[in-house]
Protein backbone atom coordinates (compact mmCIF):
# COMPACT_ATOMS: atom_id res chain seq x y z
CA UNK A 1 -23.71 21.04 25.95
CA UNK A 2 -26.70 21.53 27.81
CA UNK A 3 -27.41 18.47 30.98
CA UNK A 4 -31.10 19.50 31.62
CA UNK A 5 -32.29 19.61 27.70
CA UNK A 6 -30.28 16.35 26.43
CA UNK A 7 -32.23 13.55 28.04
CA UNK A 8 -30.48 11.56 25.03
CA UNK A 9 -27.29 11.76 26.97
CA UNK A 10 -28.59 9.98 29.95
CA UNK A 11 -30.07 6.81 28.94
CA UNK A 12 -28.77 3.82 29.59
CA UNK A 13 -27.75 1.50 26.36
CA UNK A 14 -30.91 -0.52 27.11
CA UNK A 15 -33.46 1.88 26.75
CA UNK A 16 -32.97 1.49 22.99
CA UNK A 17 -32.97 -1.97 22.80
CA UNK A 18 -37.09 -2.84 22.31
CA UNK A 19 -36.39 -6.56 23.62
CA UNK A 20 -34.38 -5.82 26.49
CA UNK A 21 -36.23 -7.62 29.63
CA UNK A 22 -35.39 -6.32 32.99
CA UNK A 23 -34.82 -8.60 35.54
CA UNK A 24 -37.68 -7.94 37.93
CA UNK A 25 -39.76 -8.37 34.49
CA UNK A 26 -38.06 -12.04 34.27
CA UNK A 27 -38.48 -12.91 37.64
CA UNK A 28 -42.34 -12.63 37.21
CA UNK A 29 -42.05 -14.89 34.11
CA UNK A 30 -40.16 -17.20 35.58
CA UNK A 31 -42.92 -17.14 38.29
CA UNK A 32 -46.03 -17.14 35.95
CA UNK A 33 -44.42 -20.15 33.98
CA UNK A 34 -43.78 -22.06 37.34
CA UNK A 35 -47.33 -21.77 38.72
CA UNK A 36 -48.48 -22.99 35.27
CA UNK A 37 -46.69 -25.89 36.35
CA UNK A 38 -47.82 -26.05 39.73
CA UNK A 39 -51.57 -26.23 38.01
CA UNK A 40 -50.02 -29.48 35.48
CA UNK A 41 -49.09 -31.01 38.62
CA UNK A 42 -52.63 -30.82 40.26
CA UNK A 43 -54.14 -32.55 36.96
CA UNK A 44 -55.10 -36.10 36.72
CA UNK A 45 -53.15 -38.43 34.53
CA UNK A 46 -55.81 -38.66 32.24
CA UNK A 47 -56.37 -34.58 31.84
CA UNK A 48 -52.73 -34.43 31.45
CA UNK A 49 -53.19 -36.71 28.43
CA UNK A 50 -55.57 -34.29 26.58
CA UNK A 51 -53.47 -31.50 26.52
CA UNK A 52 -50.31 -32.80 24.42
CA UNK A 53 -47.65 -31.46 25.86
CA UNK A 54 -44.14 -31.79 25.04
CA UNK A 55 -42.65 -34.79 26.41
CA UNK A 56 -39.89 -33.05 28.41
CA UNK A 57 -42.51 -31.40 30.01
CA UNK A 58 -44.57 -34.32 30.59
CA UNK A 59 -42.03 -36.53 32.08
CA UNK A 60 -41.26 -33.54 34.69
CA UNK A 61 -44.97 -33.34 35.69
CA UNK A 62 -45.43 -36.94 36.11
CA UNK A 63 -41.67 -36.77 38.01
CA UNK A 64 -43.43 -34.26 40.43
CA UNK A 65 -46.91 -36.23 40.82
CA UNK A 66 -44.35 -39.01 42.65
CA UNK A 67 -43.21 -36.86 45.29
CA UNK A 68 -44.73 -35.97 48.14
CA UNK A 69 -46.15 -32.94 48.52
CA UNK A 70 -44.95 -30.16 51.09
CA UNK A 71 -41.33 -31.25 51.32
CA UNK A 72 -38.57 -29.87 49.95
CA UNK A 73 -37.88 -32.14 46.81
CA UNK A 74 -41.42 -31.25 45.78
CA UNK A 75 -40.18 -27.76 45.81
CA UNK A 76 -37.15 -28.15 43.92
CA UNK A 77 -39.08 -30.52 41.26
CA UNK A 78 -41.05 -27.90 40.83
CA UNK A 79 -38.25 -25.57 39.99
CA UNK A 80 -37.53 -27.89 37.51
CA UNK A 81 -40.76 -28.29 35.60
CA UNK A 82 -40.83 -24.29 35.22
CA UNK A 83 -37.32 -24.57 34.19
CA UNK A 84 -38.25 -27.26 31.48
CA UNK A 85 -41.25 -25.20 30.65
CA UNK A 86 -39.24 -21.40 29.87
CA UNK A 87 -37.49 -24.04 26.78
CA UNK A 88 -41.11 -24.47 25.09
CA UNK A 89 -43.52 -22.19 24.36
CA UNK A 90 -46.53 -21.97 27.07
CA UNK A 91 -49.50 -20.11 25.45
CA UNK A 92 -50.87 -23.68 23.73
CA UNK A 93 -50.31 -25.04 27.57
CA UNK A 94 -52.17 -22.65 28.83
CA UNK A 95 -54.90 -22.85 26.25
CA UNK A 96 -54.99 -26.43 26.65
CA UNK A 97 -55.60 -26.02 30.43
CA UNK A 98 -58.40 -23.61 29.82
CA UNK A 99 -59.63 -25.94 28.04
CA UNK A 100 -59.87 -29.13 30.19
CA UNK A 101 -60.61 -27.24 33.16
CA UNK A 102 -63.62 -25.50 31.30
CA UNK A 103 -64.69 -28.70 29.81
CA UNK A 104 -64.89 -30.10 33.14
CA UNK A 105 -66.64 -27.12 34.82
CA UNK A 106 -68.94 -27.55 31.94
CA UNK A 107 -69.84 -31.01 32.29
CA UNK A 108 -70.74 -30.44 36.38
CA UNK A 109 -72.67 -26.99 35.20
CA UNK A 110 -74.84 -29.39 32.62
CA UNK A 111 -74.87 -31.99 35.81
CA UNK A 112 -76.27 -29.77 37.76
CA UNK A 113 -79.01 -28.77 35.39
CA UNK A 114 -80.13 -32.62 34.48
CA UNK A 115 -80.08 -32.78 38.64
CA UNK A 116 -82.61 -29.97 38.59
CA UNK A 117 -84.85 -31.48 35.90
CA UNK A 118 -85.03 -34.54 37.51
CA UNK A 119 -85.88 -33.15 41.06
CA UNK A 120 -88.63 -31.02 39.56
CA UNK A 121 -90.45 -34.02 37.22
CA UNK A 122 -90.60 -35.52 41.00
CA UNK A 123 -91.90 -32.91 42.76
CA UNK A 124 -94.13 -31.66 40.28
CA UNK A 125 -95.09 -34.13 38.16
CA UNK A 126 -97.30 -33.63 34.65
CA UNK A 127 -96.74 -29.76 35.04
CA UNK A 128 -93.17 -30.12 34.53
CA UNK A 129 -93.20 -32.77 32.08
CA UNK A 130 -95.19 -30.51 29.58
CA UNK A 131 -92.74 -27.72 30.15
CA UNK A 132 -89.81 -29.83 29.73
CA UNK A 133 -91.25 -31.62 26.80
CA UNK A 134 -92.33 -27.59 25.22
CA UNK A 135 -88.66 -27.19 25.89
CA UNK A 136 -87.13 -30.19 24.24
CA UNK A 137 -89.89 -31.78 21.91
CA UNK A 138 -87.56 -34.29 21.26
CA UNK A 139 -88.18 -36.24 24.30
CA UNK A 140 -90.92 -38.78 24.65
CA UNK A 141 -93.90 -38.36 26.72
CA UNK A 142 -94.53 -41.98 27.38
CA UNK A 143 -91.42 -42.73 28.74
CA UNK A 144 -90.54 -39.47 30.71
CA UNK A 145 -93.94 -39.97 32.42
CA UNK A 146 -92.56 -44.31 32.82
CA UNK A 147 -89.42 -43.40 34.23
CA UNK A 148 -90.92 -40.57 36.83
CA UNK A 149 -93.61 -42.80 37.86
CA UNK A 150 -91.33 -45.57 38.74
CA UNK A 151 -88.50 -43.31 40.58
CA UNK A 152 -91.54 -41.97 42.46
CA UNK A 153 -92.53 -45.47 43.49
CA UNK A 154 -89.02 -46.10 44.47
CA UNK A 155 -88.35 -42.98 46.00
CA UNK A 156 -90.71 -44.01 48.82
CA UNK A 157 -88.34 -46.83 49.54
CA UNK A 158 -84.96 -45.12 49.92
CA UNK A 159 -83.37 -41.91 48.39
CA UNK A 160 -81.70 -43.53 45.81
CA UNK A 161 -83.50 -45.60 43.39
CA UNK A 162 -82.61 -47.26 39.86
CA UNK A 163 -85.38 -45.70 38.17
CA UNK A 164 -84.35 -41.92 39.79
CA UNK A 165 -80.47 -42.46 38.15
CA UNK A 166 -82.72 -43.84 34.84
CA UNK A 167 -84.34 -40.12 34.67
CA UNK A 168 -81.26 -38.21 34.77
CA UNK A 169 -79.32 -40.72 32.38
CA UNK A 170 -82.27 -40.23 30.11
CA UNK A 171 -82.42 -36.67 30.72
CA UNK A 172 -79.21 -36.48 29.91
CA UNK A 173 -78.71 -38.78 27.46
CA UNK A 174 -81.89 -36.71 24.95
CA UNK A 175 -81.29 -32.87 25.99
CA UNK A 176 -77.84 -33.24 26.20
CA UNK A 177 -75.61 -31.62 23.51
């Protein structure tokens, strides 16, 4: 028998065996799956209801949301809610958390982009209005030019007027999708 050529004759019986998870690789599941549920726990009660989870995993979330944070219940309730969460299957969790965080990144992205709009029909007036209006014909001129009139009126009173939070609702309200 020759040692050096038969590398057959030194593997161990789980080299063979394609599911065999080591236990480093495991750990590191175990870890991913319980910061997954660290990231539940920091959503709001109504987020959490979006995503449809399974209602052993629910109940441990909300369990966690009681306790207070930075002690070592919280810690161990934690431990828990990635235990609960290695029993279900965590790729629609995770898509479902993509999902409402994105959603709400995209809502403060569009936001900020009716907050621009507005600042510019102040500052600039009739210029901007035709651009916007090239931009998003169907907006009408009448109005736009109404409602950034009257926030300019009121915008020499204070920095925030009714007629400036009209603009971006109706900015919002026409261009958004």
């Amino acid at each position: 028998m020759n040692i050096v050529g038969d590398s057959e004759h030194f593997k161990q019986p789980y080299d063979r065996d394609e599911e065999y998870v080591s236990k480093s690789e495991h750990k590191r599941e175990c870890d991913a799956v319980q910061e997954l549920g660290k990231q539940l726990v920091a959503l709001s009660k109504s987020q959490l209801d979006k995503m449809e989870l399974d209602e052993s995993v629910l109940d441990a979330v909300l369990a966690t949301k009681k306790i207070k944070v930075n002690t070592e219940a919280y810690r161990r309730q934690l431990q828990f809610v990635g235990k609960v969460m290695r029993n279900v299957d965590v790729e629609p969790i995770q898509t479902a958390l993509d999902r409402v965080l994105n959603k709400n990144n995209n809502e403060a992205a569009k936001a900020q982009i009716f907050e621009k709009h507005r600042e510019r029909l102040l500052t600039q007036g009739d210029s901007e209005i035709q651009q916007l209006l090239e931009d998003h014909p169907q907006l009408d001129r009448q109005k736009l030019r109404q409602l950034v009139r009257q926030a300019n009126k009121e915008l020499a009173k204070g920095p925030d007027s009714k007629a400036s939070r009209e603009l971006f609702k109706y900015l919002r309200d026409e261009i958004g999708e």
